[in-house]
N, C-alpha and C. Protein backbone atom coordinates (compact mmCIF):
# COMPACT_ATOMS: atom_id res chain seq x y z
N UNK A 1 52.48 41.47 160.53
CA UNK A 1 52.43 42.92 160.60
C UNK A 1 53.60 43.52 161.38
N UNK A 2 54.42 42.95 162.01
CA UNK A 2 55.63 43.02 163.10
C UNK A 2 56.66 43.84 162.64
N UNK A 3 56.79 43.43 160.85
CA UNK A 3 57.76 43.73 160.13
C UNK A 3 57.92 44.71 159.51
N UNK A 4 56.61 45.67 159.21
CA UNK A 4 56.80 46.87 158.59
C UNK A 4 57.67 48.16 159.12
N UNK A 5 58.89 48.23 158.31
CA UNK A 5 60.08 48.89 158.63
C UNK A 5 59.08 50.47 158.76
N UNK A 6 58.18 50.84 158.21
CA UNK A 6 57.74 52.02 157.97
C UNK A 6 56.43 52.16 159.25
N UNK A 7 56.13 51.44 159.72
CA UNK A 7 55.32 51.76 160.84
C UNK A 7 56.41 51.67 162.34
N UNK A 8 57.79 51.63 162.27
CA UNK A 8 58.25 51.91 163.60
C UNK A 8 58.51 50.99 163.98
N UNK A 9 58.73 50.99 165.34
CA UNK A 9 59.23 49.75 166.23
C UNK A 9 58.88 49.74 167.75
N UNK A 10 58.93 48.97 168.33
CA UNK A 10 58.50 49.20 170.17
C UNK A 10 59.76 49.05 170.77
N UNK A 11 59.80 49.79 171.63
CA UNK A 11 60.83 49.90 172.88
C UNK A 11 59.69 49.48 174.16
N UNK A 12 59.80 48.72 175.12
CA UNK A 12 58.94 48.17 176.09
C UNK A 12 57.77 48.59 175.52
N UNK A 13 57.28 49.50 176.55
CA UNK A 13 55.43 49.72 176.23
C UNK A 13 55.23 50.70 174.86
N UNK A 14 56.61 51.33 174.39
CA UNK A 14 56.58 52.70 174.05
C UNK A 14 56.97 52.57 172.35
N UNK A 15 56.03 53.39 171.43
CA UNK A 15 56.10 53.29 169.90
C UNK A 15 57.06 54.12 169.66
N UNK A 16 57.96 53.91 168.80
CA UNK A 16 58.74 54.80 168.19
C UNK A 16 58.98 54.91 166.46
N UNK A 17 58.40 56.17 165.95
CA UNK A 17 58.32 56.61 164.73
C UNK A 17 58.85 57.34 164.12
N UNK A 18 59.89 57.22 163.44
CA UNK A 18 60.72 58.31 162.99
C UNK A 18 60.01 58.80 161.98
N UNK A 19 59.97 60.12 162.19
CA UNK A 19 59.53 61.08 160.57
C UNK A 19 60.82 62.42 160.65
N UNK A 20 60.32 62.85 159.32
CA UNK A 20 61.52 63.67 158.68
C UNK A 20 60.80 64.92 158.60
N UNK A 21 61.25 66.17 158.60
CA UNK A 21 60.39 67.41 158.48
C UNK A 21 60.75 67.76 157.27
N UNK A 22 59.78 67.90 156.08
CA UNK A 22 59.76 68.14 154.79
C UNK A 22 59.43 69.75 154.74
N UNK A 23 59.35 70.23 153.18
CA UNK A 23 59.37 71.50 153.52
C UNK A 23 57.92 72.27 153.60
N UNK A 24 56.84 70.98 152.84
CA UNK A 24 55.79 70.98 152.85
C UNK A 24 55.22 71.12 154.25
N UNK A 25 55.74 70.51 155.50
CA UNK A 25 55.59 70.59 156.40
C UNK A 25 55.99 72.05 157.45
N UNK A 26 56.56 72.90 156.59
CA UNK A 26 57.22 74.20 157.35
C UNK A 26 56.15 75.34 156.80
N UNK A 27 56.32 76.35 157.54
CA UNK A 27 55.56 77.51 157.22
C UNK A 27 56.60 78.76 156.24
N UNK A 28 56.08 79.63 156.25
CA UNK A 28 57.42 80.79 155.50
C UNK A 28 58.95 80.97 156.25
N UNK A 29 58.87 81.00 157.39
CA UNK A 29 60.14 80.71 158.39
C UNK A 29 61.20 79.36 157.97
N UNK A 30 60.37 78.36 157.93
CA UNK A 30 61.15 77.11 157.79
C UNK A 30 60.76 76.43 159.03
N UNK A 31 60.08 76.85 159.69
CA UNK A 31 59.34 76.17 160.96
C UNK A 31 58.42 75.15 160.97
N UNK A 32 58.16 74.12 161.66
CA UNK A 32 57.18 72.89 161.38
C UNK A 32 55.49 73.97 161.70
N UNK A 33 54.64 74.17 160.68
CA UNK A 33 53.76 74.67 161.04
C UNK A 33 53.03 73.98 162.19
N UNK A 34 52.22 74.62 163.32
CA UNK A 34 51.91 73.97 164.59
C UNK A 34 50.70 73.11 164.41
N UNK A 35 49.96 73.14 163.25
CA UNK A 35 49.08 71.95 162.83
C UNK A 35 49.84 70.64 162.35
N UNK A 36 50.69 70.48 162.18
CA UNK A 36 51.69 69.28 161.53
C UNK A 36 52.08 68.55 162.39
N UNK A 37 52.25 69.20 164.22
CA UNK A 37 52.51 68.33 165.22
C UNK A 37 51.58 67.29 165.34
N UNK A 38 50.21 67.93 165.00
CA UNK A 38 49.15 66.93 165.24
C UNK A 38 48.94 65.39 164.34
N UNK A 39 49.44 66.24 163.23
CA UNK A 39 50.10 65.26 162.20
C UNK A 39 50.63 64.25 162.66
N UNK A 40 51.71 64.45 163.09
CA UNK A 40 52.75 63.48 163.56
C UNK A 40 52.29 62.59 164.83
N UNK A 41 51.53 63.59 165.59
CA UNK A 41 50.56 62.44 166.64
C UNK A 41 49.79 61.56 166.02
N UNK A 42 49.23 62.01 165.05
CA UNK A 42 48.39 60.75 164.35
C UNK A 42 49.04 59.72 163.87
N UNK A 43 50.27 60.04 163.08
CA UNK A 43 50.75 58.93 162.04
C UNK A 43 51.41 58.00 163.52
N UNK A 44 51.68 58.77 164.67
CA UNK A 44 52.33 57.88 165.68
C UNK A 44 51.40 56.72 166.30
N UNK A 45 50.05 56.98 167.01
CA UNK A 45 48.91 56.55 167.11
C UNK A 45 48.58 55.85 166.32
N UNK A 46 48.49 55.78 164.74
CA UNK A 46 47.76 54.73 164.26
C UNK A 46 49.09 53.79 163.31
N UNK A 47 50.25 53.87 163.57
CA UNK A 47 51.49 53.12 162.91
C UNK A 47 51.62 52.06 164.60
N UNK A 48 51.40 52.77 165.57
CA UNK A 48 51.14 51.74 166.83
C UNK A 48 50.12 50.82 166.86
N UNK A 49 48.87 51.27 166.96
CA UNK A 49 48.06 50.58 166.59
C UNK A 49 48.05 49.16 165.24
N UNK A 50 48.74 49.33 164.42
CA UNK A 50 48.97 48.75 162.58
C UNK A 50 49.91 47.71 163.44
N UNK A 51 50.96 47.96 164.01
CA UNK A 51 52.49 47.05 164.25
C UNK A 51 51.90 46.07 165.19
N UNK A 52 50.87 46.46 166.64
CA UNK A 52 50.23 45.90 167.49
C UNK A 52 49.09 44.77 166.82
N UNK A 53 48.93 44.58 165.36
CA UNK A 53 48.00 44.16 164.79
C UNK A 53 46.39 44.22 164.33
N UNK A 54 46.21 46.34 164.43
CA UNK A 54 45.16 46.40 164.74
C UNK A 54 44.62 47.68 163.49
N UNK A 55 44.49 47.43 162.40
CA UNK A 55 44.72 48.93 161.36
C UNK A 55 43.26 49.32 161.21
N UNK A 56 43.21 50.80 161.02
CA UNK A 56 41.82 51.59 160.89
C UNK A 56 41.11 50.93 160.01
N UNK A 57 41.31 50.63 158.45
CA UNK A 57 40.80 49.33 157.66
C UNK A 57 40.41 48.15 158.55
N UNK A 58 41.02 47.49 159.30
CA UNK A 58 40.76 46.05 159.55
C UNK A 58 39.28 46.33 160.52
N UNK A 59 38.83 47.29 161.15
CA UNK A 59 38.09 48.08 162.29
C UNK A 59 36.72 48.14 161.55
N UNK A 60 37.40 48.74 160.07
CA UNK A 60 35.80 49.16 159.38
C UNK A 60 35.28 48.60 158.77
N UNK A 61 36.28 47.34 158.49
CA UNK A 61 35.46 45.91 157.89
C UNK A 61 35.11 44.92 158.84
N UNK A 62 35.04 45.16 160.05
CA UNK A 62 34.66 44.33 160.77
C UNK A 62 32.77 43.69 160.82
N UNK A 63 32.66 42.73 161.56
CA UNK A 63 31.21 42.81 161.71
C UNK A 63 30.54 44.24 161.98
N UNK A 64 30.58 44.90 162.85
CA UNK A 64 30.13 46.12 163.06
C UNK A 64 31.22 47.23 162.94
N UNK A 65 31.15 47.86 161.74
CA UNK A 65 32.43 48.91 161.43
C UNK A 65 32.39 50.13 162.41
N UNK A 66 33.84 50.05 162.68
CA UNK A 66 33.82 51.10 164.11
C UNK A 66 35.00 52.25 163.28
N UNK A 67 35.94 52.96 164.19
CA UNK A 67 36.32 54.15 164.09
C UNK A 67 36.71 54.45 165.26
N UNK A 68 37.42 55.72 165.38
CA UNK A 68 38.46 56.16 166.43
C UNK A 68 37.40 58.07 166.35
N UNK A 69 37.41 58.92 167.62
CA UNK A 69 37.51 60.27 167.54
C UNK A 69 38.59 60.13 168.33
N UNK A 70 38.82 62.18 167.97
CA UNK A 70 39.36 62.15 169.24
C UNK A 70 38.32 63.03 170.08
N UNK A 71 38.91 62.58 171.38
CA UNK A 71 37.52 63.46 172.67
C UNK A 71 38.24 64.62 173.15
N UNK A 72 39.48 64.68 173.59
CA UNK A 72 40.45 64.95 173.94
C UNK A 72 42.03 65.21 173.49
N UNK A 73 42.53 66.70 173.15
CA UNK A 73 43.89 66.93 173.19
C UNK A 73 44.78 67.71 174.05
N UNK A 74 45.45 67.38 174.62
CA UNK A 74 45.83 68.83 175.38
C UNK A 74 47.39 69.16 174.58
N UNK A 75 48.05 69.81 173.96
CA UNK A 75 48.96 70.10 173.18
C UNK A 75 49.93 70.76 174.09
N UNK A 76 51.58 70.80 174.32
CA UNK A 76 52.27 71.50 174.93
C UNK A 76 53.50 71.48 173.70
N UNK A 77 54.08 73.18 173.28
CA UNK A 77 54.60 73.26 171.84
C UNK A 77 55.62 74.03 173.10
N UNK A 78 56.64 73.23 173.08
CA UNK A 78 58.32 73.23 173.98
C UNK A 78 59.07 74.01 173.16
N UNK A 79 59.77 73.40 171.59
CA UNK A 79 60.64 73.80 171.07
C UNK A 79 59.91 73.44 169.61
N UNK A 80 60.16 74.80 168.58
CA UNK A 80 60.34 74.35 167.28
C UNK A 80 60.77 73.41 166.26
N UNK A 81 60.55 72.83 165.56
CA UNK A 81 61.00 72.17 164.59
C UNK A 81 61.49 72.41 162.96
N UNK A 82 62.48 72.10 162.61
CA UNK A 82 62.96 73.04 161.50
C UNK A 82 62.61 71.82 160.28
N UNK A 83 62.57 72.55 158.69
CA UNK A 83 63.11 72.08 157.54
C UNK A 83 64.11 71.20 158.19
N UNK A 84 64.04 69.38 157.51
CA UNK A 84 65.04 68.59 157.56
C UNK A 84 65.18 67.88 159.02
N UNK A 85 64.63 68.69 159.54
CA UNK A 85 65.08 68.03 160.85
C UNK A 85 64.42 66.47 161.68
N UNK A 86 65.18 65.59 162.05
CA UNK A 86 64.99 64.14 161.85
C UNK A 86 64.05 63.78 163.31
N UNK A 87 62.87 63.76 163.38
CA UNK A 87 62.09 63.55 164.49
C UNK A 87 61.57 62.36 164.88
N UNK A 88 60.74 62.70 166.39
CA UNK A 88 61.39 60.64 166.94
C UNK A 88 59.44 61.52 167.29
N UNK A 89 58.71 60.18 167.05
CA UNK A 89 57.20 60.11 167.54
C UNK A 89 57.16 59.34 168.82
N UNK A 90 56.97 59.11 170.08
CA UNK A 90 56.75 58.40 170.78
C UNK A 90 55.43 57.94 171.30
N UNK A 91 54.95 56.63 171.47
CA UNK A 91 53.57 56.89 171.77
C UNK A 91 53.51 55.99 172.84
N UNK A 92 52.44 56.19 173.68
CA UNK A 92 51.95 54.66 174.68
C UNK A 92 50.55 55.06 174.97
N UNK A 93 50.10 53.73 174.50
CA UNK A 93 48.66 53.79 174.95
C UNK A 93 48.67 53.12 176.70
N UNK A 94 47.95 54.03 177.26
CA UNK A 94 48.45 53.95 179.08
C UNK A 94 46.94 53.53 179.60
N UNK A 95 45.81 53.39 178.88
CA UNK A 95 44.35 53.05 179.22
C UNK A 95 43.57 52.73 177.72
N UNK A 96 42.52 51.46 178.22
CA UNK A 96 41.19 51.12 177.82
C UNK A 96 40.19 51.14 178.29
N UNK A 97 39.48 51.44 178.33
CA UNK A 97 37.93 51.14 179.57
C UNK A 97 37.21 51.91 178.40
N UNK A 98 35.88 50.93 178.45
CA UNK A 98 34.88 50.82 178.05
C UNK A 98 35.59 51.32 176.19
N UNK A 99 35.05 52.32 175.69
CA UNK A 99 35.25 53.03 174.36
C UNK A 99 36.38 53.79 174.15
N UNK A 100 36.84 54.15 175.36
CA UNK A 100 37.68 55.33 175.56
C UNK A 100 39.41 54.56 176.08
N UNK A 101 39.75 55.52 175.40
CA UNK A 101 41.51 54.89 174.82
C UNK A 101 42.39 56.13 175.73
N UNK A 102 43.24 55.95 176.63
CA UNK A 102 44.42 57.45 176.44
C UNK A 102 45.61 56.79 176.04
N UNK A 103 46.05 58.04 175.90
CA UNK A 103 47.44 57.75 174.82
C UNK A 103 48.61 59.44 175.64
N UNK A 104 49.69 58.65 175.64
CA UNK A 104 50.70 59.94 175.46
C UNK A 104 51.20 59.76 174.44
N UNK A 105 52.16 61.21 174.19
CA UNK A 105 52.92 61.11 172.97
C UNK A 105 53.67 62.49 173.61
N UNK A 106 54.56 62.30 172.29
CA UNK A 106 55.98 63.04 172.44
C UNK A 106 56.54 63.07 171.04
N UNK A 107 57.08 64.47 170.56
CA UNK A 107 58.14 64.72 169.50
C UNK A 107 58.97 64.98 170.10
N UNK A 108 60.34 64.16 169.48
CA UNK A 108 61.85 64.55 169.96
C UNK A 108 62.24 65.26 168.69
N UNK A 109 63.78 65.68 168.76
CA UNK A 109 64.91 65.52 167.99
C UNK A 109 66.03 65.63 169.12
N UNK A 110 66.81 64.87 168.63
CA UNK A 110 68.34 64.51 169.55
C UNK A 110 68.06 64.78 170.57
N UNK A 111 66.74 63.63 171.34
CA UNK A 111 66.45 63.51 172.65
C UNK A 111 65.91 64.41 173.35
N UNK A 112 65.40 65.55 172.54
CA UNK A 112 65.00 67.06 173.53
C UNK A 112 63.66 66.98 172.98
N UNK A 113 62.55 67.25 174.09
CA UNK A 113 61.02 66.94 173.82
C UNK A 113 61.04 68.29 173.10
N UNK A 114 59.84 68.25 171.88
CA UNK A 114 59.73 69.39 171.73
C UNK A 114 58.17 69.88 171.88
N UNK A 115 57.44 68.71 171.67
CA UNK A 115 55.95 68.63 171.70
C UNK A 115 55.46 67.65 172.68
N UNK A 116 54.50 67.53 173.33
CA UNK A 116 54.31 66.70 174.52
C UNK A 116 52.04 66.81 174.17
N UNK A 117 51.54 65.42 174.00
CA UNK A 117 50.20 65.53 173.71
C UNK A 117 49.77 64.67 174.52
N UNK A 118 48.45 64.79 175.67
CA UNK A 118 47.81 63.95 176.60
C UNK A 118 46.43 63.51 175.42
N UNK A 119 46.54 62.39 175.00
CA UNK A 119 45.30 62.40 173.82
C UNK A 119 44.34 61.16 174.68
N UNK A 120 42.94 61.39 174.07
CA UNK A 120 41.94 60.73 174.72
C UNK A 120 41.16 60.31 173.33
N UNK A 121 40.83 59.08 173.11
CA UNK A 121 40.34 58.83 171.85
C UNK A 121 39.05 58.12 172.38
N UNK A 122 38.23 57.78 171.59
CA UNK A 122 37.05 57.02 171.72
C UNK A 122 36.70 56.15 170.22
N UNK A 123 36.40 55.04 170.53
CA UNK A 123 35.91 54.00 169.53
C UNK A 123 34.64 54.45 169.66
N UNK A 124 34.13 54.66 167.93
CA UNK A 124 32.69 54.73 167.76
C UNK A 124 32.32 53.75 166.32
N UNK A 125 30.43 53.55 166.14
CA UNK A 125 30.46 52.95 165.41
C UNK A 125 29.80 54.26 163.87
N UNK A 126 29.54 53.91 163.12
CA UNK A 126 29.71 54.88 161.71
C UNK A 126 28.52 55.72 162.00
N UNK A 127 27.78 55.56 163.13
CA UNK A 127 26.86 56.71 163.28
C UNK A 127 27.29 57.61 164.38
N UNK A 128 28.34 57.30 164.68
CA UNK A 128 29.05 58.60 165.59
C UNK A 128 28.86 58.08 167.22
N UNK A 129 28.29 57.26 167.43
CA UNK A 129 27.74 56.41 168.90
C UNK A 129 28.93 55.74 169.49
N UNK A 130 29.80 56.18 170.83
CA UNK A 130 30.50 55.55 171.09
C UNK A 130 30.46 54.05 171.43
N UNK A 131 31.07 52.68 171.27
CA UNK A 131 31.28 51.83 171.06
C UNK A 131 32.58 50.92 172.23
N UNK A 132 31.96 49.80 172.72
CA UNK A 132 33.08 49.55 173.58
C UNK A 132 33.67 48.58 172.50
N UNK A 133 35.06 48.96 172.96
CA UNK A 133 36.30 48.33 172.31
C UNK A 133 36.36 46.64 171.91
N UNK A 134 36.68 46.64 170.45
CA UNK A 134 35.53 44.91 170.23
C UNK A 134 37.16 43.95 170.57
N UNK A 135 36.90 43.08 170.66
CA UNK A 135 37.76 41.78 171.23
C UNK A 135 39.27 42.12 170.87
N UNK A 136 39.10 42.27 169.00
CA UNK A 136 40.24 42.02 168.83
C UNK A 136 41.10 43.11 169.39
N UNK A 137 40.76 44.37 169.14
CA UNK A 137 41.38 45.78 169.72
C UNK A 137 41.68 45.56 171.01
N UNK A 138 40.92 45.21 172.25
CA UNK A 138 41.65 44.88 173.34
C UNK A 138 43.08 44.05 173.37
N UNK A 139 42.58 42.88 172.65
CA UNK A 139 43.72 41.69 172.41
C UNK A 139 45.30 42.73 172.03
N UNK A 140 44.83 42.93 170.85
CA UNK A 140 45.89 44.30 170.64
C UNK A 140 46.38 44.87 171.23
N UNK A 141 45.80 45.54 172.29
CA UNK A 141 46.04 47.07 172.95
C UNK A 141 46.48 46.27 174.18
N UNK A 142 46.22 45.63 174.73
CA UNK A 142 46.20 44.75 176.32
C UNK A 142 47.84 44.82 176.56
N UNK A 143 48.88 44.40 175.63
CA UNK A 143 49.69 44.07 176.98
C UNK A 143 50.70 45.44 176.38
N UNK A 144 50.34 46.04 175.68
CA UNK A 144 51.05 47.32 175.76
C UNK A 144 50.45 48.61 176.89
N UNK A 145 49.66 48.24 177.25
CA UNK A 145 48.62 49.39 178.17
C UNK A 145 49.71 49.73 179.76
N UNK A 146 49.88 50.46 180.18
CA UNK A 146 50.30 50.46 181.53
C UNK A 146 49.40 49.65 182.63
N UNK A 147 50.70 49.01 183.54
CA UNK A 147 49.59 48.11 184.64
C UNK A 147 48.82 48.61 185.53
N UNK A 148 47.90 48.12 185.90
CA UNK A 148 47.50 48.89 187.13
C UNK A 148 47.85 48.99 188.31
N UNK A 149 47.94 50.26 189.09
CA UNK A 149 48.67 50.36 190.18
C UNK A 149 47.82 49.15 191.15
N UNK A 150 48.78 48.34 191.99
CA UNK A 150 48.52 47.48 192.71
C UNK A 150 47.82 47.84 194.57
């Protein structure tokens, strides 16, 4: 799974996803409409998760099929995004405990943040019941997580 050119690549702890701003993605302005950031948090979040060895499929076929919410977003919209313009996803998952996942993230272009998201996810199982995180997902998630302060 290491190899998929289309799910990104890791820099130390940190995912990096390039996406492109289509026009489908702009509003009448030519602006990235402000629901599309969220977009791009997702495809960042779960192309990390896929490369780390861990895909939303592989989760729901498991012995007990689980799932991701989210609990938590806090959104900060810096700078616009235009038609065409070539954007960098950044992600790090920085905690696990028990069900509950955090994650940062970040949209660039040419290094200037433009979107900044504190996300809080939770593993549940298909009746909506949060769920602690099953083996393999830790295994996964473990040595990308930030350490703990000593």
């Amino acid at each position: 799974m290491t190899d998929l050119p289309t799910a990104g690549r890791f820099e130390g702890r940190e995912h990096i996803l390039p996406v492109r701003v289509y026009y489908e993605d702009t509003d009448f302005t030519g602006l990235v409409y402000h629901a599309n950031y969220v977009r791009y948090f997702e495809r960042g979040r779960s192309d990390f998760l896929r490369l780390a060895g861990v895909g939303h499929a592989d989760l729901l076929t498991g012995e007990t099929p689980l799932a991701f919410v989210i609990t938590s977003m806090d959104l900060r919209f810096l700078k616009a995004a235009r038609i065409d313009d070539a954007l960098i996803v950044r992600t790090t998952y920085d905690a696990l405990r028990g069900p509950r996942l955090t994650i940062r993230q970040t949209i660039e272009r040419g290094g200037e943040v433009l979107c900044r998201a504190e996300v809080e996810a939770a593993v549940i199982d298909l009746t909506g019941r949060p769920r602690r995180a099953p083996a393999t997902l830790i295994a996964a998630v473990t040595p990308w997580l930030k350490p703990d302060p000593v």
